[in-house]
N, C-alpha and C. Protein backbone atom coordinates (compact mmCIF):
# COMPACT_ATOMS: atom_id res chain seq x y z
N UNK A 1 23.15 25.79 -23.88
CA UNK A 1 22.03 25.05 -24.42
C UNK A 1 22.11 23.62 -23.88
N UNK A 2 20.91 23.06 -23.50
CA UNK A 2 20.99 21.62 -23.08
C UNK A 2 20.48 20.35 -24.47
N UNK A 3 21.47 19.73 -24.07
CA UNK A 3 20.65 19.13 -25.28
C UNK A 3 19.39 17.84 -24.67
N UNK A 4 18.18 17.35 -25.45
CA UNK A 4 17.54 16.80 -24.75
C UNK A 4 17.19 15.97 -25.97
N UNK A 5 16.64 14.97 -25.58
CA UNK A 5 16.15 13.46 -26.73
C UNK A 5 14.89 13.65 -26.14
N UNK A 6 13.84 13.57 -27.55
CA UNK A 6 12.62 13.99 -27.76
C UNK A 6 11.81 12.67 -28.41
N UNK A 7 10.84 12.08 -27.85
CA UNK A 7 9.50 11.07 -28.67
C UNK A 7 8.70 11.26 -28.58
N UNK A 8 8.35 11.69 -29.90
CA UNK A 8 6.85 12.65 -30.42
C UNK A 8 5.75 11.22 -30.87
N UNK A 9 4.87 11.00 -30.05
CA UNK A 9 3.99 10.63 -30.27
C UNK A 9 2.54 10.82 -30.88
N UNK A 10 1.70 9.82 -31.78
CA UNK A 10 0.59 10.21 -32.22
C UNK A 10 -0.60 8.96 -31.63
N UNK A 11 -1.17 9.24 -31.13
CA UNK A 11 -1.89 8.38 -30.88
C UNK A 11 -3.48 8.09 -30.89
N UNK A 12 -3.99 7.43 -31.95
CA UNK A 12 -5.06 7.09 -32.38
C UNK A 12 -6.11 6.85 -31.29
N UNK A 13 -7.66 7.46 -31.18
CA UNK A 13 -8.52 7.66 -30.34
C UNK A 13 -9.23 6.62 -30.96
N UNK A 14 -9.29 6.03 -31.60
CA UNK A 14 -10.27 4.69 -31.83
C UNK A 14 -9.90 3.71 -31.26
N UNK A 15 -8.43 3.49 -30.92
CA UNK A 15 -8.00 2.41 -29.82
C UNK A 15 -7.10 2.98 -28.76
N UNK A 16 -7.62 3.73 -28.06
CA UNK A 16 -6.41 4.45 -27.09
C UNK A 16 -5.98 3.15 -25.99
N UNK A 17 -6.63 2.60 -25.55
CA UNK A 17 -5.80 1.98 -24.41
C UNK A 17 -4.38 0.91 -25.22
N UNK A 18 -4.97 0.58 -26.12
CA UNK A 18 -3.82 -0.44 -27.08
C UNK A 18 -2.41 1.02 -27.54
N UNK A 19 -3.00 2.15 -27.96
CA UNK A 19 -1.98 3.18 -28.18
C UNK A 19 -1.25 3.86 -27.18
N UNK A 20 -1.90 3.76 -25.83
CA UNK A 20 -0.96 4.61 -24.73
C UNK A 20 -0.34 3.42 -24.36
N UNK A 21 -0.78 2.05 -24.26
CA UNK A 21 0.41 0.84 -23.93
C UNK A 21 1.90 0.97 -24.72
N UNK A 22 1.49 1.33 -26.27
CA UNK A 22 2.46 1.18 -26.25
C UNK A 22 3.55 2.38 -26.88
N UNK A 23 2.87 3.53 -26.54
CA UNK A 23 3.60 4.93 -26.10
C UNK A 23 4.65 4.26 -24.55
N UNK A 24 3.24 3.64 -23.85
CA UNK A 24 4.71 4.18 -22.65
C UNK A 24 5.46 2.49 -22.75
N UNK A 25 5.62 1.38 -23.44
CA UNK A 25 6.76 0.74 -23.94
C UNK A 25 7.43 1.36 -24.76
N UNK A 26 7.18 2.42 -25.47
CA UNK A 26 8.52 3.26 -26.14
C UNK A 26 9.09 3.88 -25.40
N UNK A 27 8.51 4.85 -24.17
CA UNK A 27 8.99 5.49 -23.34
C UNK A 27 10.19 4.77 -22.61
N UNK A 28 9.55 3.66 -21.94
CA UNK A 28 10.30 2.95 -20.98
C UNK A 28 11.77 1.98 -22.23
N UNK A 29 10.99 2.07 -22.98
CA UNK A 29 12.36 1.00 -23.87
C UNK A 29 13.45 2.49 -24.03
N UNK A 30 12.57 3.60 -24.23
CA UNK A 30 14.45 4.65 -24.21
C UNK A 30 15.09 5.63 -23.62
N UNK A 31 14.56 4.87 -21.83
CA UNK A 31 15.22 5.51 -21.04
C UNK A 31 15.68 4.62 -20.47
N UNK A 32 16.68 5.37 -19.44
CA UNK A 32 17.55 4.63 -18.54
C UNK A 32 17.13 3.11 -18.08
N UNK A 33 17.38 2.18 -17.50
CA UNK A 33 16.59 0.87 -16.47
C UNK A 33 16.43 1.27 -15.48
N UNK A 34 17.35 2.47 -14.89
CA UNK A 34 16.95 2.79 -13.35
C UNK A 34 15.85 3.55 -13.34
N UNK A 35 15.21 4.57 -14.36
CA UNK A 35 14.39 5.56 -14.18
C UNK A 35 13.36 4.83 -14.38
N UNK A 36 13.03 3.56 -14.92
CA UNK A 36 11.32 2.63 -15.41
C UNK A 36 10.51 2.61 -14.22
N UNK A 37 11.57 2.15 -13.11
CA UNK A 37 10.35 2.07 -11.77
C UNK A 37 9.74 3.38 -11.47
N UNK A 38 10.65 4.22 -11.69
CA UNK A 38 9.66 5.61 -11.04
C UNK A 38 9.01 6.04 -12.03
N UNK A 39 8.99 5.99 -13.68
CA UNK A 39 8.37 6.11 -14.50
C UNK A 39 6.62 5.56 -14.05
N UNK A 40 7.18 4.22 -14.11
CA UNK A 40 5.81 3.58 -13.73
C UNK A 40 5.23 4.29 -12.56
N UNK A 41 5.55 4.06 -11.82
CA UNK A 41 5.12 4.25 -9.95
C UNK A 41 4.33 5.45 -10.51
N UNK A 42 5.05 6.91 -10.99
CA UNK A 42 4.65 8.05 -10.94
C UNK A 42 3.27 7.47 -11.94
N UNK A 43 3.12 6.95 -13.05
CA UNK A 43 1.87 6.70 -14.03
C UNK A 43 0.70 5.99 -13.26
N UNK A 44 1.07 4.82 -12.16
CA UNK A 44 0.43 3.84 -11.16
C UNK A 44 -0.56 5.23 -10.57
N UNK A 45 0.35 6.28 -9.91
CA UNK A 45 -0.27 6.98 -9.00
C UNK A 45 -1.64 8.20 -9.87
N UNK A 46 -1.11 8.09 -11.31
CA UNK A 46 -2.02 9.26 -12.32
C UNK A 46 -3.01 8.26 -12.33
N UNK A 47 -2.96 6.92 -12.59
CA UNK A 47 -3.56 6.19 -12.96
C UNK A 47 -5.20 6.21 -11.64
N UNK A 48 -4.36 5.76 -10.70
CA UNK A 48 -4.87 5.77 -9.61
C UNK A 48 -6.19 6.78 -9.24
N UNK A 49 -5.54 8.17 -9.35
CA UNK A 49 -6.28 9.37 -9.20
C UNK A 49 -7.05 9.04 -10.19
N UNK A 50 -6.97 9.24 -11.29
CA UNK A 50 -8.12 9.12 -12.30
C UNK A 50 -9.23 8.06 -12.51
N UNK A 51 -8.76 7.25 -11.51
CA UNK A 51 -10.11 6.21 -11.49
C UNK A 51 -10.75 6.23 -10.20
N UNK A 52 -10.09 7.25 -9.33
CA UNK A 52 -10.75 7.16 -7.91
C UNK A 52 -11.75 8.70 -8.35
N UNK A 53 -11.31 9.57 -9.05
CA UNK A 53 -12.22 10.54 -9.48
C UNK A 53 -13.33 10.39 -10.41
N UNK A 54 -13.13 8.90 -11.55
CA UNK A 54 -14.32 8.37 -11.77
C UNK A 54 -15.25 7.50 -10.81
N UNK A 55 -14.81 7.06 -10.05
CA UNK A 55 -15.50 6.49 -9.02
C UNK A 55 -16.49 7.42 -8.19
N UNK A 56 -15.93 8.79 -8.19
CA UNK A 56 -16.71 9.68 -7.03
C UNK A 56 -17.70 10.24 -8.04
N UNK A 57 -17.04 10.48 -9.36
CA UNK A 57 -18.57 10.61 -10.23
C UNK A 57 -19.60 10.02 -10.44
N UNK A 58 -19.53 8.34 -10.39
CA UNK A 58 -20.18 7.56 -10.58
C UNK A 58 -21.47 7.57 -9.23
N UNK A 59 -20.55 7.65 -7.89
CA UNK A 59 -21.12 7.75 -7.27
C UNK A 59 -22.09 9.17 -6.64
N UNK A 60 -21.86 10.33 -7.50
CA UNK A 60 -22.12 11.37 -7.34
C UNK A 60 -23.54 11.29 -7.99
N UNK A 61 -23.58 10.88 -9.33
CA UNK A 61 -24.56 10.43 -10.63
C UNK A 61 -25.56 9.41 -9.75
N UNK A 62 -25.46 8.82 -8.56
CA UNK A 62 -26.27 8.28 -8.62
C UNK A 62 -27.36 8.16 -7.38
């Protein structure tokens, strides 16, 4: 059996961008310091995609 450390999050849809900030400052406050950059980087790049795929909608819509 492996053992693994688990943070169960809930996060409120009336203010999501204020609630996923600070999901992933919990994230990043309880892991390693070496793993934050690729934490981020990998979120930079979700981030990324998901606004370049609203962009092609926007421009699709119009």
């Amino acid at each position: 059996m492996k053992a693994r450390a688990l943070l169960e999050l809930t996060v409120d849809l009336a203010n999501p961008a204020a609630e996923l900030t600070d999901a992933i400052s919990a994230v990043l406050g309880s892991i390693a310091p070496a793993q934050r950059k690729s934490v981020l980087r990998s979120l930079d790049e979700a981030v990324g995609v998901a606004l370049a795929s609203l962009a092609d909608e926007t421009e699709a819509a119009a």
